[in-house]
C-alpha atoms as a PDB file:
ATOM      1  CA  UNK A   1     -12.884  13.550  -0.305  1.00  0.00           C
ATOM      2  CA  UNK A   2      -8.837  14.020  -1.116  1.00  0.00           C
ATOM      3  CA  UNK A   3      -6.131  13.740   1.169  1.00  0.00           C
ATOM      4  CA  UNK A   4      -2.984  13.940   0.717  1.00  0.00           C
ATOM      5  CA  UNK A   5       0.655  14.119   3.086  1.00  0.00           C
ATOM      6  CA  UNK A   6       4.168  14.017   1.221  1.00  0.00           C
ATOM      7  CA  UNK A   7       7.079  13.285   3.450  1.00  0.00           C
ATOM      8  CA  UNK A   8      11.154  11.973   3.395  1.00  0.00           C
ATOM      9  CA  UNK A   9      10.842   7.934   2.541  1.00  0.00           C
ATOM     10  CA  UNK A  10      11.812   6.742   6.261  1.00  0.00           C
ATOM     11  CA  UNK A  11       9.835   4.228   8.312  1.00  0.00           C
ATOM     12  CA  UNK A  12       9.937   6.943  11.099  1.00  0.00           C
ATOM     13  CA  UNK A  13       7.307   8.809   9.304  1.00  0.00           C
ATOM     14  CA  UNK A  14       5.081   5.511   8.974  1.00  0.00           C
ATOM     15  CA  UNK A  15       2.834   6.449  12.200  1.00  0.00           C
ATOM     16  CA  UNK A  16       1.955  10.094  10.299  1.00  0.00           C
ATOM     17  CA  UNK A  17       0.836   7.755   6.998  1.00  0.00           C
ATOM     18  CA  UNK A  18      -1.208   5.667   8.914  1.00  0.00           C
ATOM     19  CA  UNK A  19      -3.037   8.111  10.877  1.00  0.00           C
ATOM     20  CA  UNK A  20      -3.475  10.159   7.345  1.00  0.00           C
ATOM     21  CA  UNK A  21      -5.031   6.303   6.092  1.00  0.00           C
ATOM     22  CA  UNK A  22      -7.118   6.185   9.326  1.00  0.00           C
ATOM     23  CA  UNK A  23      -8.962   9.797   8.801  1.00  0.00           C
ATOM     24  CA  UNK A  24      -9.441   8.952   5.221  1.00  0.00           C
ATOM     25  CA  UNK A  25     -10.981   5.193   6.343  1.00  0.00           C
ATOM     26  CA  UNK A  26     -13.415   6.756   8.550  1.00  0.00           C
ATOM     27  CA  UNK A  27     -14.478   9.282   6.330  1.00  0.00           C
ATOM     28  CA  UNK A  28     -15.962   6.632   3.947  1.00  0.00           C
ATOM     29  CA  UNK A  29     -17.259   4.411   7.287  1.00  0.00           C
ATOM     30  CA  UNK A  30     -14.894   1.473   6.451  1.00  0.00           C
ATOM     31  CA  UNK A  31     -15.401  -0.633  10.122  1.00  0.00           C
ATOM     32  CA  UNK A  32     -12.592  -1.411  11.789  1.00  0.00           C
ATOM     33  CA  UNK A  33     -11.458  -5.174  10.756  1.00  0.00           C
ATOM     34  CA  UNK A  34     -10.810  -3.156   7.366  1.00  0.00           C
ATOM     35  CA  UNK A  35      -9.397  -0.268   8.552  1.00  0.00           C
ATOM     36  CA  UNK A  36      -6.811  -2.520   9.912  1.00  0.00           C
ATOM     37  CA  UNK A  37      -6.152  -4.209   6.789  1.00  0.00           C
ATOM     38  CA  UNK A  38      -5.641  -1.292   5.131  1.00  0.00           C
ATOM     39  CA  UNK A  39      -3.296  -0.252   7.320  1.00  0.00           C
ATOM     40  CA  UNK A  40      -1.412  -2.930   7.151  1.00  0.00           C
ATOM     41  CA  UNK A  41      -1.010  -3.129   3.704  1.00  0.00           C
ATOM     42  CA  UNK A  42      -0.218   0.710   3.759  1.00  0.00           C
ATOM     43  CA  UNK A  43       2.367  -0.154   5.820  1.00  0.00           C
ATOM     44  CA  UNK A  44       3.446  -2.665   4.262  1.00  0.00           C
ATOM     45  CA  UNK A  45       3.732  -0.678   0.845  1.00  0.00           C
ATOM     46  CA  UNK A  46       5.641   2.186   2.494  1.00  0.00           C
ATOM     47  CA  UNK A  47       8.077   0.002   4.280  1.00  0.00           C
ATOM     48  CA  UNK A  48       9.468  -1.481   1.107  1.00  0.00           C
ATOM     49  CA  UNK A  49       9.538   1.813  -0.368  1.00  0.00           C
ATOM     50  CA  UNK A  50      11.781   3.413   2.492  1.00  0.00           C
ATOM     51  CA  UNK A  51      13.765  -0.062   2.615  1.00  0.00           C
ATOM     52  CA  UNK A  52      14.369  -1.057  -1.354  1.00  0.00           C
ATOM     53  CA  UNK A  53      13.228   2.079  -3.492  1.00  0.00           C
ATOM     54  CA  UNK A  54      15.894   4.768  -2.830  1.00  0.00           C
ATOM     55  CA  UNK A  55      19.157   2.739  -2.486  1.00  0.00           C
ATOM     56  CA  UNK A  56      21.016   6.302  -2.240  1.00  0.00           C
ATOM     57  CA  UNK A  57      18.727   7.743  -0.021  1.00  0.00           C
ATOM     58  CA  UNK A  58      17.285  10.804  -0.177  1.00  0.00           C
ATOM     59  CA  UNK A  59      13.252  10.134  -1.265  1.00  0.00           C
ATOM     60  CA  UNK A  60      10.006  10.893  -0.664  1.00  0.00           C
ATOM     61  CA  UNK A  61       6.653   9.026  -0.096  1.00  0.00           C
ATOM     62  CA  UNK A  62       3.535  10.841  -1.471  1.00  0.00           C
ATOM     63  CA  UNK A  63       0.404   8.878  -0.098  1.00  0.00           C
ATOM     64  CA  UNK A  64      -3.091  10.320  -1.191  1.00  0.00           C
ATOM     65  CA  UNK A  65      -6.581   8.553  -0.369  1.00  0.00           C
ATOM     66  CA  UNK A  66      -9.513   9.539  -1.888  1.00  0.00           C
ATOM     67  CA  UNK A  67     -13.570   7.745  -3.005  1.00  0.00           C
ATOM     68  CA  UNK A  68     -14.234   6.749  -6.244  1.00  0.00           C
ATOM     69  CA  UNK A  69     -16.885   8.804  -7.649  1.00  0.00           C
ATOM     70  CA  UNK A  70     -20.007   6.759  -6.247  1.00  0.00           C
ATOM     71  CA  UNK A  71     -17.915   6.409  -2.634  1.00  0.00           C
ATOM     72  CA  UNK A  72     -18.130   2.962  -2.372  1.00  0.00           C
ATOM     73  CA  UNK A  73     -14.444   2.184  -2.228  1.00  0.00           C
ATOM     74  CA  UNK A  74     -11.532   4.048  -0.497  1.00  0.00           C
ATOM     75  CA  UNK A  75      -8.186   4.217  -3.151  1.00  0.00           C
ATOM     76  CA  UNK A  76      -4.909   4.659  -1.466  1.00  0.00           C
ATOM     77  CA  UNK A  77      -2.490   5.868  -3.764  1.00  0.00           C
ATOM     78  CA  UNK A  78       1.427   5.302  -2.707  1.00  0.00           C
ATOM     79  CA  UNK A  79       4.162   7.476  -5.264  1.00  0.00           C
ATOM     80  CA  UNK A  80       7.292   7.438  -4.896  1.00  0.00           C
ATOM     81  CA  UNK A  81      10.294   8.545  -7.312  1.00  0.00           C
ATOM     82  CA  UNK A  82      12.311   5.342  -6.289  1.00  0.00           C
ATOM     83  CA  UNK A  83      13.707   2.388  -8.328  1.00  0.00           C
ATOM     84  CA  UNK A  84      10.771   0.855 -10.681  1.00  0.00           C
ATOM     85  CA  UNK A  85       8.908  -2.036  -9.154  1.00  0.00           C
ATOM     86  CA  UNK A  86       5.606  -2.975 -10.012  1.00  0.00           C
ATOM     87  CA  UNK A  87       3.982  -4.774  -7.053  1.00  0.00           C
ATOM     88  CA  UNK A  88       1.233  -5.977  -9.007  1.00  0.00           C
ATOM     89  CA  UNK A  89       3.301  -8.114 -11.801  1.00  0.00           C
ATOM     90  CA  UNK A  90       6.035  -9.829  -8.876  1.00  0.00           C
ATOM     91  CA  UNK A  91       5.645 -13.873  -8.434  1.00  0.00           C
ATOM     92  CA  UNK A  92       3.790 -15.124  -6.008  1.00  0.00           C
ATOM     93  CA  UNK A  93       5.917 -16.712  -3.093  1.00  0.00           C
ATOM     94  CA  UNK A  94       6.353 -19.754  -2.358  1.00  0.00           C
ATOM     95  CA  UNK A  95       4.135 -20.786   0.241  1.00  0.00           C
ATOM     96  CA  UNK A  96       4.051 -24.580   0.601  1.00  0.00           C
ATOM     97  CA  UNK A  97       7.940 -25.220   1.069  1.00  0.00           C
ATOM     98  CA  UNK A  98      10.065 -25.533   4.203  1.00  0.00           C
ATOM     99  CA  UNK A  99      11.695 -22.056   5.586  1.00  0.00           C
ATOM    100  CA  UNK A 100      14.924 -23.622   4.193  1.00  0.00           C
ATOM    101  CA  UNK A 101      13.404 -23.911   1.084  1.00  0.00           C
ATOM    102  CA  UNK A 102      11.874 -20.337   0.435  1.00  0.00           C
ATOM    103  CA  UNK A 103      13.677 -16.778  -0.920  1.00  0.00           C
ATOM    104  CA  UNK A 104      13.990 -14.532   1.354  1.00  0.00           C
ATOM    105  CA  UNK A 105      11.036 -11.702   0.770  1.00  0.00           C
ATOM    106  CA  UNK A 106       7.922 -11.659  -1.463  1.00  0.00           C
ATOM    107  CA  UNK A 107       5.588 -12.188   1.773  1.00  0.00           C
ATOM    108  CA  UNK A 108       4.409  -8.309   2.179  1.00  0.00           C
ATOM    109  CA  UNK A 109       3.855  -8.047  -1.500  1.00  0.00           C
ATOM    110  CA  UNK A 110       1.326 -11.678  -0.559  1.00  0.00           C
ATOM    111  CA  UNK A 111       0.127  -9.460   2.030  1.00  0.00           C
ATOM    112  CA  UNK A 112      -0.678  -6.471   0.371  1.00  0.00           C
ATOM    113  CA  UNK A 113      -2.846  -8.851  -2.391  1.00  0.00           C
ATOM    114  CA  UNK A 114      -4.708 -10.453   0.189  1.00  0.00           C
ATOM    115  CA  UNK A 115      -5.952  -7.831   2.142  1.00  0.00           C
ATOM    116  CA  UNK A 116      -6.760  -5.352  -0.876  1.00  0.00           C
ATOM    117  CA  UNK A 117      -9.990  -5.331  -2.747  1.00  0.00           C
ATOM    118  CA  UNK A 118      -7.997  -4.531  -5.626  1.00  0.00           C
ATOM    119  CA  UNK A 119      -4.096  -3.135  -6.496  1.00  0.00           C
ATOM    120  CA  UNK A 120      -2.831  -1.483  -9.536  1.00  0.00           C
ATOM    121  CA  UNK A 121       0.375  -0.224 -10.621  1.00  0.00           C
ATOM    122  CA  UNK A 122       1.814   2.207 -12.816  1.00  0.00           C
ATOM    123  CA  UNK A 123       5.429   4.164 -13.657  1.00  0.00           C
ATOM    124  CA  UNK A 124       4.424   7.417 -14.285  1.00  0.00           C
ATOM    125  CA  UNK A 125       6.951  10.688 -14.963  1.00  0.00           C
ATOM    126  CA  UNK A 126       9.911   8.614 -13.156  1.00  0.00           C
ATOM    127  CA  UNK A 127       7.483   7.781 -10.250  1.00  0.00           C
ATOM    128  CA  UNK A 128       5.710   4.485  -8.865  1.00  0.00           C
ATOM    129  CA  UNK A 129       2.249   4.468  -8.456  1.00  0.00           C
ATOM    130  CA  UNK A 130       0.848   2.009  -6.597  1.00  0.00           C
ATOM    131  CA  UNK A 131      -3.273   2.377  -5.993  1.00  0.00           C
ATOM    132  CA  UNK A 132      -4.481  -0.258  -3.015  1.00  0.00           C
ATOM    133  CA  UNK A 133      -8.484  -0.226  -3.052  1.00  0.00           C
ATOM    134  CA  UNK A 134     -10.739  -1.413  -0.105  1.00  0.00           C
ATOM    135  CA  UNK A 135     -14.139  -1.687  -1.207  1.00  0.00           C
ATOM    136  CA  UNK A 136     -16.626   0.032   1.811  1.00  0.00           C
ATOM    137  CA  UNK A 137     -18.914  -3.262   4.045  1.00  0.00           C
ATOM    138  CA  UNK A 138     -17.666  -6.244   5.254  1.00  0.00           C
ATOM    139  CA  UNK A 139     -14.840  -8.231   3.348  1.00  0.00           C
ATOM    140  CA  UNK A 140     -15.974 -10.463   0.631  1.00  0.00           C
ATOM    141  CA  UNK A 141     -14.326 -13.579   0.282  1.00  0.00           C
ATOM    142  CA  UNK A 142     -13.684 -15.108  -3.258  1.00  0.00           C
END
């Protein structure tokens, strides 16, 4: 199972991603508490690119899902041709310190850790690659 939608980085195409995550979640039976969560930190993942990646304008998301061979877990790959920013290498925030205390941003990359099974990133060709993987069943805590 591949599927795959390419459109203009702008958070008015975020509801076409999403449903384009939701076909691909069901496909592999993922219930819904983590069809949410993937959503989520789909949306998350796209947001930043239409908001920070393309300071010019003028990009494009490419968002593919597909199974890993066995079909266990669901892989949501985000490419874009944006400015280079690997999601999996930034600081954690800082969680424990008063609002007045904290830098603005860093809480949707936070986000996108805690609800994936798994993230990796690449730069690939001039393009981001960012692969979030949700693991089919329930959550499991670690």
């Amino acid at each position: 199972m591949e599927c795959l939608l390419k459109l203009p980085a702008d958070t008015g195409n975020l509801p076409a991603f999403l449903e384009l995550v939701r076909q691909c979640a069901q496909q592999v039976a993922l219930d819904a508490a983590r069809v949410a969560e993937l959503e989520l930190a789909v949306e998350e993942a796209v947001a930043n690119v239409c908001a920070h990646g393309y300071p010019q304008g003028g990009g494009d998301v490419e968002i593919r899902c597909f199974t890993e061979s066995d079909g266990t877990r669901l892989c949501v790959e985000i490419a874009d041709s944006g400015e280079p920013f690997d999601v999996s290498a930034a600081s954690d925030p800082n969680l424990t310190g008063g609002l007045d205390e904290r830098p603005v941003g860093g809480l949707g990359i936070h986000l996108i850790r805690q609800l994936a099974d798994d993230i990796q990133y690449e730069r690939s060709d001039d393009r981001n690659i960012l692969r979030i993987m949700i693991d089919a069943g329930p959550r499991h805590e670690g």
